[in-house]
Protein backbone atom coordinates (compact mmCIF):
# COMPACT_ATOMS: atom_id res chain seq x y z
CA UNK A 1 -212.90 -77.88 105.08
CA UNK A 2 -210.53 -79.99 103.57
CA UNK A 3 -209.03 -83.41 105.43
CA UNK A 4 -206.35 -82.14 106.51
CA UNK A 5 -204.94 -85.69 108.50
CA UNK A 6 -205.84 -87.58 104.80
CA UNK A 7 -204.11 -84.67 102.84
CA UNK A 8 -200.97 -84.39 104.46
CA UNK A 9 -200.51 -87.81 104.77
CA UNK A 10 -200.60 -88.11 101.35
CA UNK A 11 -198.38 -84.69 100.14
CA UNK A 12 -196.12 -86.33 102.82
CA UNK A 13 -195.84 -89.79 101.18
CA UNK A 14 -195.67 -88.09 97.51
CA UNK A 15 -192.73 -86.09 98.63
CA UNK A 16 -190.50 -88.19 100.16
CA UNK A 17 -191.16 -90.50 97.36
CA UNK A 18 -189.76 -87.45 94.78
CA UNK A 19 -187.24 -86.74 97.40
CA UNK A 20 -185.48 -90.65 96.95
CA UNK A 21 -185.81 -90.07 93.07
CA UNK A 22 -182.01 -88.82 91.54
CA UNK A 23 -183.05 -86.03 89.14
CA UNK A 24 -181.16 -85.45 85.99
CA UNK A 25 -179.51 -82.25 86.26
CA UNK A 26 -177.46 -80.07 84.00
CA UNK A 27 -175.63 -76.89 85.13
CA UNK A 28 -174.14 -73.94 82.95
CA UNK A 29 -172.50 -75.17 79.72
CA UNK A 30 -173.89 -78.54 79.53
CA UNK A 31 -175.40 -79.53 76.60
CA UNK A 32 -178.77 -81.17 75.04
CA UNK A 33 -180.37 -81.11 71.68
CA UNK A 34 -183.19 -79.24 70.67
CA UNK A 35 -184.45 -81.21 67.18
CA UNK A 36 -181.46 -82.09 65.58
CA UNK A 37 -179.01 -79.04 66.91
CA UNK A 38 -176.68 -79.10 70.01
CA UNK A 39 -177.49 -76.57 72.61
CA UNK A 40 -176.36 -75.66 76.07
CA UNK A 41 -177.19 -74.45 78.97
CA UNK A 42 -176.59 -70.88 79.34
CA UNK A 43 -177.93 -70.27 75.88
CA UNK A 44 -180.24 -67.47 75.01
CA UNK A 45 -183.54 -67.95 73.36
CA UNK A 46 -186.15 -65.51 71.71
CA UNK A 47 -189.81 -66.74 71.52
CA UNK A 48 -192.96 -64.36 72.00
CA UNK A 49 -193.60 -60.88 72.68
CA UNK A 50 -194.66 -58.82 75.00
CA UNK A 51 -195.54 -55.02 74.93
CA UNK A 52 -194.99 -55.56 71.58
CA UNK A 53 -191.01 -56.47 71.92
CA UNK A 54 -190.13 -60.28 71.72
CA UNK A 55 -188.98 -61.71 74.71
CA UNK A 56 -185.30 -62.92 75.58
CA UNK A 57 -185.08 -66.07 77.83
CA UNK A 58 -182.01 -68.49 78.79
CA UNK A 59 -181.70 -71.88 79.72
CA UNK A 60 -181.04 -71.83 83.32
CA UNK A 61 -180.55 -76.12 83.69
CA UNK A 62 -182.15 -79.53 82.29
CA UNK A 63 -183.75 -81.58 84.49
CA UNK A 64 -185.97 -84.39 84.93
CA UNK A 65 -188.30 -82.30 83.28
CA UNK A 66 -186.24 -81.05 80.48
CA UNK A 67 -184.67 -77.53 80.13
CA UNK A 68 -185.99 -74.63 82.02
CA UNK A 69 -186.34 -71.04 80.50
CA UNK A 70 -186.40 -68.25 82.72
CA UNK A 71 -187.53 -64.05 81.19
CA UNK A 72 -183.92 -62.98 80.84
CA UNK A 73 -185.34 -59.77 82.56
CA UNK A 74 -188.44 -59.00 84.48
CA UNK A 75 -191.27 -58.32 81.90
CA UNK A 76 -193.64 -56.67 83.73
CA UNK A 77 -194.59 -55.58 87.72
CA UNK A 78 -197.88 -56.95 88.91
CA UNK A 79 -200.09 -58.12 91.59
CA UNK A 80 -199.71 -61.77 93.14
CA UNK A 81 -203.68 -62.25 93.62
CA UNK A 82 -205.72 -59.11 94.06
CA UNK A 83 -207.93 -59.00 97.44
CA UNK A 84 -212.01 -60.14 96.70
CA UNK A 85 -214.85 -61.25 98.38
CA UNK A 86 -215.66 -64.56 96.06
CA UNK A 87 -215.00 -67.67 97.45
CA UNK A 88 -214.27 -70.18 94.53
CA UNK A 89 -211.03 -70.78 95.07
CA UNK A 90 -208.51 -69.85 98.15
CA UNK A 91 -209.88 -67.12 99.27
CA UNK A 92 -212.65 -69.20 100.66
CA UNK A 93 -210.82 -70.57 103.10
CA UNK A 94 -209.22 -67.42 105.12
CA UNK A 95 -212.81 -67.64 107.13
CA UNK A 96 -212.25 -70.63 108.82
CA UNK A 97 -207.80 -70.32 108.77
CA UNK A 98 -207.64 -67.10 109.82
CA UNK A 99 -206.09 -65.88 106.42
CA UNK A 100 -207.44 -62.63 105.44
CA UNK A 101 -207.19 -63.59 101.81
CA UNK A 102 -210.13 -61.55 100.79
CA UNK A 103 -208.95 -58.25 102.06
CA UNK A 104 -205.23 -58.63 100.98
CA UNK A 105 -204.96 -61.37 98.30
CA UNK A 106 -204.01 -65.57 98.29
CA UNK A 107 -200.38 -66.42 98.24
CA UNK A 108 -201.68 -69.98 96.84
CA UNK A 109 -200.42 -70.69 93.52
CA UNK A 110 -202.97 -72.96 92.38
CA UNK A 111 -205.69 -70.31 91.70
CA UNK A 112 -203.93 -66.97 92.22
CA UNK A 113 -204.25 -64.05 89.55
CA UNK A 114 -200.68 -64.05 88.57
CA UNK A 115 -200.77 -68.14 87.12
CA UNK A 116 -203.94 -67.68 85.54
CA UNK A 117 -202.87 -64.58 83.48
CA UNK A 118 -199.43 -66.32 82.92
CA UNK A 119 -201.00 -69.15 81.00
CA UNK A 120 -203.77 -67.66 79.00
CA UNK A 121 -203.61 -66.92 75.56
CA UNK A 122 -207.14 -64.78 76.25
CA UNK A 123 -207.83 -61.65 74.21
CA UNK A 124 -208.38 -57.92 76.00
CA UNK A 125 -210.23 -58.38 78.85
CA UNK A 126 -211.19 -62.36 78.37
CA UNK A 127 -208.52 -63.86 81.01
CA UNK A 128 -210.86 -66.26 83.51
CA UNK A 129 -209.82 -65.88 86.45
CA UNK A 130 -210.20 -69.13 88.59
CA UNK A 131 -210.09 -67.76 92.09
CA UNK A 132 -213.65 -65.66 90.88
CA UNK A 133 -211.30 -62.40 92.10
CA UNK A 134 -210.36 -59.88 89.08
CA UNK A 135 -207.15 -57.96 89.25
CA UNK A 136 -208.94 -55.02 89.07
CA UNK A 137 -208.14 -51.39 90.34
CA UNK A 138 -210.79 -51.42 93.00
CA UNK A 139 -208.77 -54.33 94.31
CA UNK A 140 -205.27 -53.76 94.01
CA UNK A 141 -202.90 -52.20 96.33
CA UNK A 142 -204.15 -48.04 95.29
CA UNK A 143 -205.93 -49.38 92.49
CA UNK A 144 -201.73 -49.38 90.74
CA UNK A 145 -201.24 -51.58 87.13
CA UNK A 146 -204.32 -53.35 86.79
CA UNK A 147 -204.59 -56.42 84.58
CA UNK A 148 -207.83 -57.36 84.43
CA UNK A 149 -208.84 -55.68 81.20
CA UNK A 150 -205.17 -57.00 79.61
CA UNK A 151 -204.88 -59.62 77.29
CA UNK A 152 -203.05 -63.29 78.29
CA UNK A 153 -199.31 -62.98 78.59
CA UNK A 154 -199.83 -66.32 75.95
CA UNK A 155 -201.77 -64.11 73.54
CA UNK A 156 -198.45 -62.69 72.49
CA UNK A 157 -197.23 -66.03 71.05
CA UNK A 158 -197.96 -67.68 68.14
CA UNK A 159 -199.46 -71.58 68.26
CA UNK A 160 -195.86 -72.71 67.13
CA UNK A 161 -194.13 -71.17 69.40
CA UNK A 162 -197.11 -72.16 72.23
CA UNK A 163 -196.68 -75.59 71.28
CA UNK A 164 -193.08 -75.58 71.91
CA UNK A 165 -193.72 -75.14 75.95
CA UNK A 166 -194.00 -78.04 77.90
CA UNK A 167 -196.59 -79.14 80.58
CA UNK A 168 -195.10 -80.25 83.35
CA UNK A 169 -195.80 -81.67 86.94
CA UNK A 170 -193.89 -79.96 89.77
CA UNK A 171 -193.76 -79.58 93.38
CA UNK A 172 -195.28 -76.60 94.86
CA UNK A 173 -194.97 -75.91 97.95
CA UNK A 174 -198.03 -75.21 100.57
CA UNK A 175 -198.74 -72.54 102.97
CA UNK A 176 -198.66 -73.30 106.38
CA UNK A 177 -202.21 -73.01 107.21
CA UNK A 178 -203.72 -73.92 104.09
CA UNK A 179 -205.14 -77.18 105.41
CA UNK A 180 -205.04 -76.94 109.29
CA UNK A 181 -205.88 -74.19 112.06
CA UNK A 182 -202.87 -75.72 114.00
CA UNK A 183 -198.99 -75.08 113.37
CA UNK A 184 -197.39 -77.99 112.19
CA UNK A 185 -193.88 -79.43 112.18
CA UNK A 186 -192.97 -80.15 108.49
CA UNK A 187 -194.33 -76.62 107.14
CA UNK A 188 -191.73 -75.25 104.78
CA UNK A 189 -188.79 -73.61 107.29
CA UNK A 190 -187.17 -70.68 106.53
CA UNK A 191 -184.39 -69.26 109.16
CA UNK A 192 -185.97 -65.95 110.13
CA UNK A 193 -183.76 -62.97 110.31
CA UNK A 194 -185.72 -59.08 110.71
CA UNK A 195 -184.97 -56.15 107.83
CA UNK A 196 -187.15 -53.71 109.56
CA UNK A 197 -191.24 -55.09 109.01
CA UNK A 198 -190.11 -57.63 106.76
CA UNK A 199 -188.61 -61.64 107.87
CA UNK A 200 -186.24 -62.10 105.20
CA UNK A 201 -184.01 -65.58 104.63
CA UNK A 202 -180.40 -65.22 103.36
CA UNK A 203 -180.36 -67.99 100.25
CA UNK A 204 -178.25 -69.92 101.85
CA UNK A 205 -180.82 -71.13 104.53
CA UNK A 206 -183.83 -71.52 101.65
CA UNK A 207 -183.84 -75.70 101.15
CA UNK A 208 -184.26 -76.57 104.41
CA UNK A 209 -187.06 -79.60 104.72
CA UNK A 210 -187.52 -78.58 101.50
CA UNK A 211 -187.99 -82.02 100.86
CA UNK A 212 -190.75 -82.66 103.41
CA UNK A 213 -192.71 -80.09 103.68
CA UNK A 214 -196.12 -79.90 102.91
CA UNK A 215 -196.70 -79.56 99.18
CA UNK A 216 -198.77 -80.85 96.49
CA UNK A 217 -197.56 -81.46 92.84
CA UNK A 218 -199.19 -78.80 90.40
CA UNK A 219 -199.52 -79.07 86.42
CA UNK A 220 -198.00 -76.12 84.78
CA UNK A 221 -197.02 -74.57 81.56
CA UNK A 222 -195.71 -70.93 82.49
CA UNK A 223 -195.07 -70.18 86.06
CA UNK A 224 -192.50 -68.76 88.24
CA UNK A 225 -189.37 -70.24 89.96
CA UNK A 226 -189.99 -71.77 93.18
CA UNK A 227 -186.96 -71.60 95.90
CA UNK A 228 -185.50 -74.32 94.99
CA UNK A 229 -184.87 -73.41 91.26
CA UNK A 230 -183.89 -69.98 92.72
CA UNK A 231 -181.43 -71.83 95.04
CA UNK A 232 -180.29 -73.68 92.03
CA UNK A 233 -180.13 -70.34 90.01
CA UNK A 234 -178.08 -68.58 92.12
CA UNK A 235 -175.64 -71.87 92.67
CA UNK A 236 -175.16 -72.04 88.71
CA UNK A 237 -175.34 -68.76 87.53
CA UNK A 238 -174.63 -66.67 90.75
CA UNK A 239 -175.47 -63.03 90.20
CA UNK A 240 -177.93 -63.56 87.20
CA UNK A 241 -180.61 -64.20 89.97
CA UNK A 242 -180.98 -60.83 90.31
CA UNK A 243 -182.42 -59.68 87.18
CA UNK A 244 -183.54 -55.98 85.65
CA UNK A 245 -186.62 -54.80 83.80
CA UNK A 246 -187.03 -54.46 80.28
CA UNK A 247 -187.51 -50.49 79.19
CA UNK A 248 -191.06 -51.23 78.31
CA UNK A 249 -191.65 -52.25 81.93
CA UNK A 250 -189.99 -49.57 83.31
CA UNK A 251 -191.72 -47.34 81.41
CA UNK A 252 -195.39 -48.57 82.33
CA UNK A 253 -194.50 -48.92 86.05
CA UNK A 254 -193.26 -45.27 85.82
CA UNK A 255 -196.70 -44.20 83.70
CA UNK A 256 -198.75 -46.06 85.95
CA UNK A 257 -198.40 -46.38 89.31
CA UNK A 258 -196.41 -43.67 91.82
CA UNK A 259 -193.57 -46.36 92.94
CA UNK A 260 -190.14 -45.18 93.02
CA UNK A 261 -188.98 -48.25 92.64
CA UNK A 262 -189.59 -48.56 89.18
CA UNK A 263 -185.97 -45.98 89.20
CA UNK A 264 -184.23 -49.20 90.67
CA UNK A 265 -181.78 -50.41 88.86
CA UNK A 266 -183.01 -54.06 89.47
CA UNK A 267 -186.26 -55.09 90.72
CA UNK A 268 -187.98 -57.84 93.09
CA UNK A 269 -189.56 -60.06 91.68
CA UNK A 270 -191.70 -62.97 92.71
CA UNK A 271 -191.57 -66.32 93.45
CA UNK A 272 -194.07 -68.97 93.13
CA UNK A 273 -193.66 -70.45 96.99
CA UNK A 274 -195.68 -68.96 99.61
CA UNK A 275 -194.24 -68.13 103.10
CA UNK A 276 -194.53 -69.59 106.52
CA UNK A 277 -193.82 -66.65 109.10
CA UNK A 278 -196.68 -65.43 111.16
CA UNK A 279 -199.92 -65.19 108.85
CA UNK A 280 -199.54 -67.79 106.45
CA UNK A 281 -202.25 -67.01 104.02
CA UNK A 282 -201.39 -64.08 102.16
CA UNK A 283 -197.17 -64.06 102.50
CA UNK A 284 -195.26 -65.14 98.88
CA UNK A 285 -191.50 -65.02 98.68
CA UNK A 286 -189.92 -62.69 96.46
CA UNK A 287 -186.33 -62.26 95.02
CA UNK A 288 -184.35 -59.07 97.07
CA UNK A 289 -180.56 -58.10 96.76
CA UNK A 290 -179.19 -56.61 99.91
CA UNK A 291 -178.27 -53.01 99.53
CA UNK A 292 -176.47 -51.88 95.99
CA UNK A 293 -172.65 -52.54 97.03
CA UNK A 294 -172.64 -56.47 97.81
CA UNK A 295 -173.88 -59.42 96.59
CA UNK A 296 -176.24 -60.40 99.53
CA UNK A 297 -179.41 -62.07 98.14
CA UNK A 298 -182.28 -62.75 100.43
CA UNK A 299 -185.50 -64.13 99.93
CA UNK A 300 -188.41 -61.86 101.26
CA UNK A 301 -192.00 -62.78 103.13
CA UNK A 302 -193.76 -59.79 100.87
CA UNK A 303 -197.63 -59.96 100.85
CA UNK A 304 -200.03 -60.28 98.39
CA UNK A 305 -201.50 -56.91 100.61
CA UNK A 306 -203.87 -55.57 98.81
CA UNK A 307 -202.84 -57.03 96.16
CA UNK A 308 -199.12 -55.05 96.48
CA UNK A 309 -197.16 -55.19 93.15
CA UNK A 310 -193.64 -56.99 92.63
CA UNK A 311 -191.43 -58.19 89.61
CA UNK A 312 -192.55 -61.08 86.50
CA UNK A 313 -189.91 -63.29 85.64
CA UNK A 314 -192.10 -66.11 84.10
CA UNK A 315 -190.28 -69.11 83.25
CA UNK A 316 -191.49 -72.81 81.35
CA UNK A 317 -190.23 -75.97 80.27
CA UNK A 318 -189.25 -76.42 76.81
CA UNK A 319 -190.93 -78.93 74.05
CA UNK A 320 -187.57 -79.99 72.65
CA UNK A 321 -189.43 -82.48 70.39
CA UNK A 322 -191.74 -79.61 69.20
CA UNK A 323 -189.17 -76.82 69.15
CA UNK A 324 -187.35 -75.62 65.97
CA UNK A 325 -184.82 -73.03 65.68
CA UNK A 326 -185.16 -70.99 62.74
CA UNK A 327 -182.63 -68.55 63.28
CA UNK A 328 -179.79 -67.43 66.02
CA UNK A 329 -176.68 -68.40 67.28
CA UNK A 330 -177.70 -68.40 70.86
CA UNK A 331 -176.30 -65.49 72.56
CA UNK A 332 -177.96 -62.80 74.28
CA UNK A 333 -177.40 -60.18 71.25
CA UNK A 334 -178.44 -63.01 68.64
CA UNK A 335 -180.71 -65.64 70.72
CA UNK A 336 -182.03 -68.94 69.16
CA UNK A 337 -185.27 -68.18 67.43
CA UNK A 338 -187.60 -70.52 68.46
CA UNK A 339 -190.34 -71.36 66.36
CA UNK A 340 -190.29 -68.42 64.69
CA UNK A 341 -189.95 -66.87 61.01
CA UNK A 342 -186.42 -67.34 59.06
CA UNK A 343 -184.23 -64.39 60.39
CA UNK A 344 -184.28 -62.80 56.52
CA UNK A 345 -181.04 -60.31 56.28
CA UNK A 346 -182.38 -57.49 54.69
CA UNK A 347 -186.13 -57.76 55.49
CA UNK A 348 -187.05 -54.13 56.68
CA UNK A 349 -190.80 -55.07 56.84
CA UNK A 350 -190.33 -58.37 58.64
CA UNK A 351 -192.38 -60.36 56.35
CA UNK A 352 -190.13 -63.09 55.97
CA UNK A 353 -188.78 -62.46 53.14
CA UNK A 354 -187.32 -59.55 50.93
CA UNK A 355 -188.59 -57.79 48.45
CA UNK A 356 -189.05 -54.40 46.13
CA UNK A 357 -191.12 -53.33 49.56
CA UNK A 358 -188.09 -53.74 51.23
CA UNK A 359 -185.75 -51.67 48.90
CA UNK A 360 -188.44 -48.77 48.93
CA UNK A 361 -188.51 -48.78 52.90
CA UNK A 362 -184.55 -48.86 52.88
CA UNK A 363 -184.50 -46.27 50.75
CA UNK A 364 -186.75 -44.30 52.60
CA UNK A 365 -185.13 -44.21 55.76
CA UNK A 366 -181.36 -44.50 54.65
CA UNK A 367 -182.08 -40.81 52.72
CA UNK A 368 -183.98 -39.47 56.09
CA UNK A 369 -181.38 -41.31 58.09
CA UNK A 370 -183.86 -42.51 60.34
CA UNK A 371 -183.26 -46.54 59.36
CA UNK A 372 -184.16 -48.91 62.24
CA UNK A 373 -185.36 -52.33 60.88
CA UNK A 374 -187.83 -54.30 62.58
CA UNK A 375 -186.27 -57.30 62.94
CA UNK A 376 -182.64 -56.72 63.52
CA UNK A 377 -182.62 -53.76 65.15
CA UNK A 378 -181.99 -55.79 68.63
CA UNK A 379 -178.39 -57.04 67.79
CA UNK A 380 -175.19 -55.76 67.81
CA UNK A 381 -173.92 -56.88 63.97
CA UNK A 382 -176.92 -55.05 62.42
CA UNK A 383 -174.80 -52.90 60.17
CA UNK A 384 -173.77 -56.29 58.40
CA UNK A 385 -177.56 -57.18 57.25
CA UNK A 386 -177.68 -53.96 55.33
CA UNK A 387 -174.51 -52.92 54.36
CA UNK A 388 -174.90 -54.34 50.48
CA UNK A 389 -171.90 -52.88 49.35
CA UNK A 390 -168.99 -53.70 52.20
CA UNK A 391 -168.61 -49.86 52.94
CA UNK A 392 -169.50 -50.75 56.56
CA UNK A 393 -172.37 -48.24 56.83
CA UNK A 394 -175.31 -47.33 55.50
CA UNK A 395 -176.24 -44.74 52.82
CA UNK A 396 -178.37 -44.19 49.71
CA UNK A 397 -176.10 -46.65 47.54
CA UNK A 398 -177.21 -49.64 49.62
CA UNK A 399 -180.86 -48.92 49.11
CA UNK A 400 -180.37 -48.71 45.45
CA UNK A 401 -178.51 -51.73 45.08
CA UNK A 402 -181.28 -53.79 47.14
CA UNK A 403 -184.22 -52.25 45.09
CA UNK A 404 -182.09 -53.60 41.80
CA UNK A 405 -181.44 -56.46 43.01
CA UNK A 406 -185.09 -57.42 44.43
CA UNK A 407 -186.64 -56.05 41.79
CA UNK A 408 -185.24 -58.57 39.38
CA UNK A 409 -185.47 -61.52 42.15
CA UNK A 410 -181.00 -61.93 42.81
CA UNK A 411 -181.44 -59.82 45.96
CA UNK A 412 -177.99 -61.69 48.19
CA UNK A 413 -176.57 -59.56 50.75
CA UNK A 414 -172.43 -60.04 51.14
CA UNK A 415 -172.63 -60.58 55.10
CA UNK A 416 -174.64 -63.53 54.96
CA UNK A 417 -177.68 -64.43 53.04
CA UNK A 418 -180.52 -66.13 54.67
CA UNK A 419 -180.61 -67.41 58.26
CA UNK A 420 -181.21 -71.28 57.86
């Protein structure tokens, strides 16, 4: 059993000490530079992939840490922590606490299933889980979505683009019971209001003691938002705190499981921070909007439960000093590339570059008319990459003139040439 007096002292005196320290802090529009360009907050950025898609994120702020990317949607539904008898980690202490952690799952961070798969780069079925308790379908809520046997959510990124996310230290904080059998006064409040089974806390009563309350400061590279950066979310960006899945999610969670929700327009997703109400072991906070005709977000005590599934929206810190942008303008239908392969107009195979491969593919699909290219298929001005002749669309005559022009090395498209 940990020292609980000796512990909390010392969370105590680290977080006040945070608390006095004036953070830098940059809302919507504000700008910093990533290498040598200007950016902003707000921006849209593309780096990794996931189900075999790349991922879209935005800059939600810069602060002291430097500017946070949040999933512009949710990637993926899964488990917090799945339920498990081993006792490396958290779960070890529900005997003594009174947190039933090995029948329903941890809601602490530090060594729940959820961080560990975040921040691997593992292959199939290689992610070490720290807690000792797999994510497995004998111990997940009706054995639904299963990650154990899944690769790392990092395995989808290259080592450029993993080098361009940050490790930072941040506050995280603790469940109530997690060092004491006795309630005590500077646990993380919440006003408690009832929505049915669940406690639920209207966002504008999430920060209080924030501050205070018992915490501990975490290293971490890709994680979720905690209530405060969903507070701050919601003050900057308003609606965009509520966020939608990708179609690849939608479609898993539909193949997969037997939740309805995965028809939802927009999902919950989780947070990082753990709850307080009643049982304090297994309870994590997750994002909720209030019925589908207002604009009432709440913040939910959802369990772990059997290791229950809810909304990813991972987000990280960004490397500015390791981060290049290859390609983009930084909006949500042509994001900021980071770290990634010159955006090559014209490159149907997405090899970075184009050539007589190219032409045939072009060719191929403009005389099937079944032409989708790889790499700009996701933005709105596609037509422009292609078009080779200014007729504004795309037909047999463009294919020819790219194989012509590749084949004697003068391939230059009209709309614009070669993504710096």
């Amino acid at each position: 059993m940990l020292n609980f007096g000796r512990i909390f002292s010392a969370a105590v005196s680290v977080c006040l000490l945070s608390a006095n320290i004036i953070p830098t802090y940059a809302a919507e529009g504000d700008k910093f530079n990533v290498g040598e360009k200007a950016v902003k907050v707000g921006d849209y950025f593309q780096m990794g992939t996931y189900y075999e898609d790349p991922i879209l994120w935005r800059c939600i702020a810069y602060d002291e840490n430097g500017a946070l990317i949040l999933s512009d949607k949710i990637i993926c539904m899964k488990a917090f922590d799945a339920s498990g008898e081993s006792e490396n980690g958290s779960h070890k202490r529900e005997s003594e606490n009174g947190l039933y952690r090995k029948r329903y799952g941890s809601n602490y961070w530090g060594d729940s299933n959820l961080k560990d798969w975040l921040n691997s780069d593992a292959d199939t079925g290689k992610v070490v889980w720290s807690c000792g308790n797999p994510p497995d379908a004998e111990h997940l809520f009706n054995g639904y979505m299963p990650y154990d046997q899944e690769a790392g959510f990092l395995h989808g990124f290259t080592n450029s683009e993993k080098s361009a996310i940050k490790t930072v230290k941040q506050k995280q904080i603790l469940p109530m019971r997690e060092y004491s059998t006795e309630p005590a006064e500077n646990y993380h409040i919440f006003h408690e209001e009832r929505d049915g089974y669940y406690s639920v806390s209207p966002i504008e009563h999430l920060l209080q003691n924030y501050d205070t309350a018992y915490c501990e400061y975490s290293d971490d590279k890709v994680f979720l938002l905690d209530v405060k950066q969903a507070d701050d979310l919601h003050r900057d960006f308003g609606e965009y705190l509520a966020a939608e899945p990708t179609q690849k999610a939608a479609l898993y969670v539909r193949n997969n499981s037997g939740m309805t929700m995965a028809y939802v327009h927009e999902w919950s997703y989780w947070l990082r921070t753990p709850s307080n109400h009643r049982n304090g072991g297994f309870h994590v906070r997750t994002v909720r909007q209030r019925g589908r005709n207002d604009n009432y977000f709440n913040i939910y005590e959802d369990m772990t439960y059997d290791g229950d599934s809810f909304g990813v929206r991972p987000a990280f810190y960004l490397d500015s000093a390791k981060a290049k942008l290859t390609s983009g303008t930084g909006t949500a239908a042509d994001p900021y590339v980071i770290n990634g392969k010159g955006f090559v107009y014209g490159d149907a195979d997405a090899d970075g570059k184009v050539t007589a491969s190219d032409a045939a593919l072009v060719l191929q699909k403009t005389m099937t008319g079944t032409l989708e290219l790889p790499v700009q298929k996701k933005t709105e001005n596609w037509l422009e990459y292609i078009d080779a002749d200014n007729d504004n669309k795309i037909t047999a005559s463009d294919a020819s003139f790219i194989m012509q022009k590749t084949l004697v090395g003068t391939y230059l498209l009209p709309a614009e040439k070669t993504a710096k």
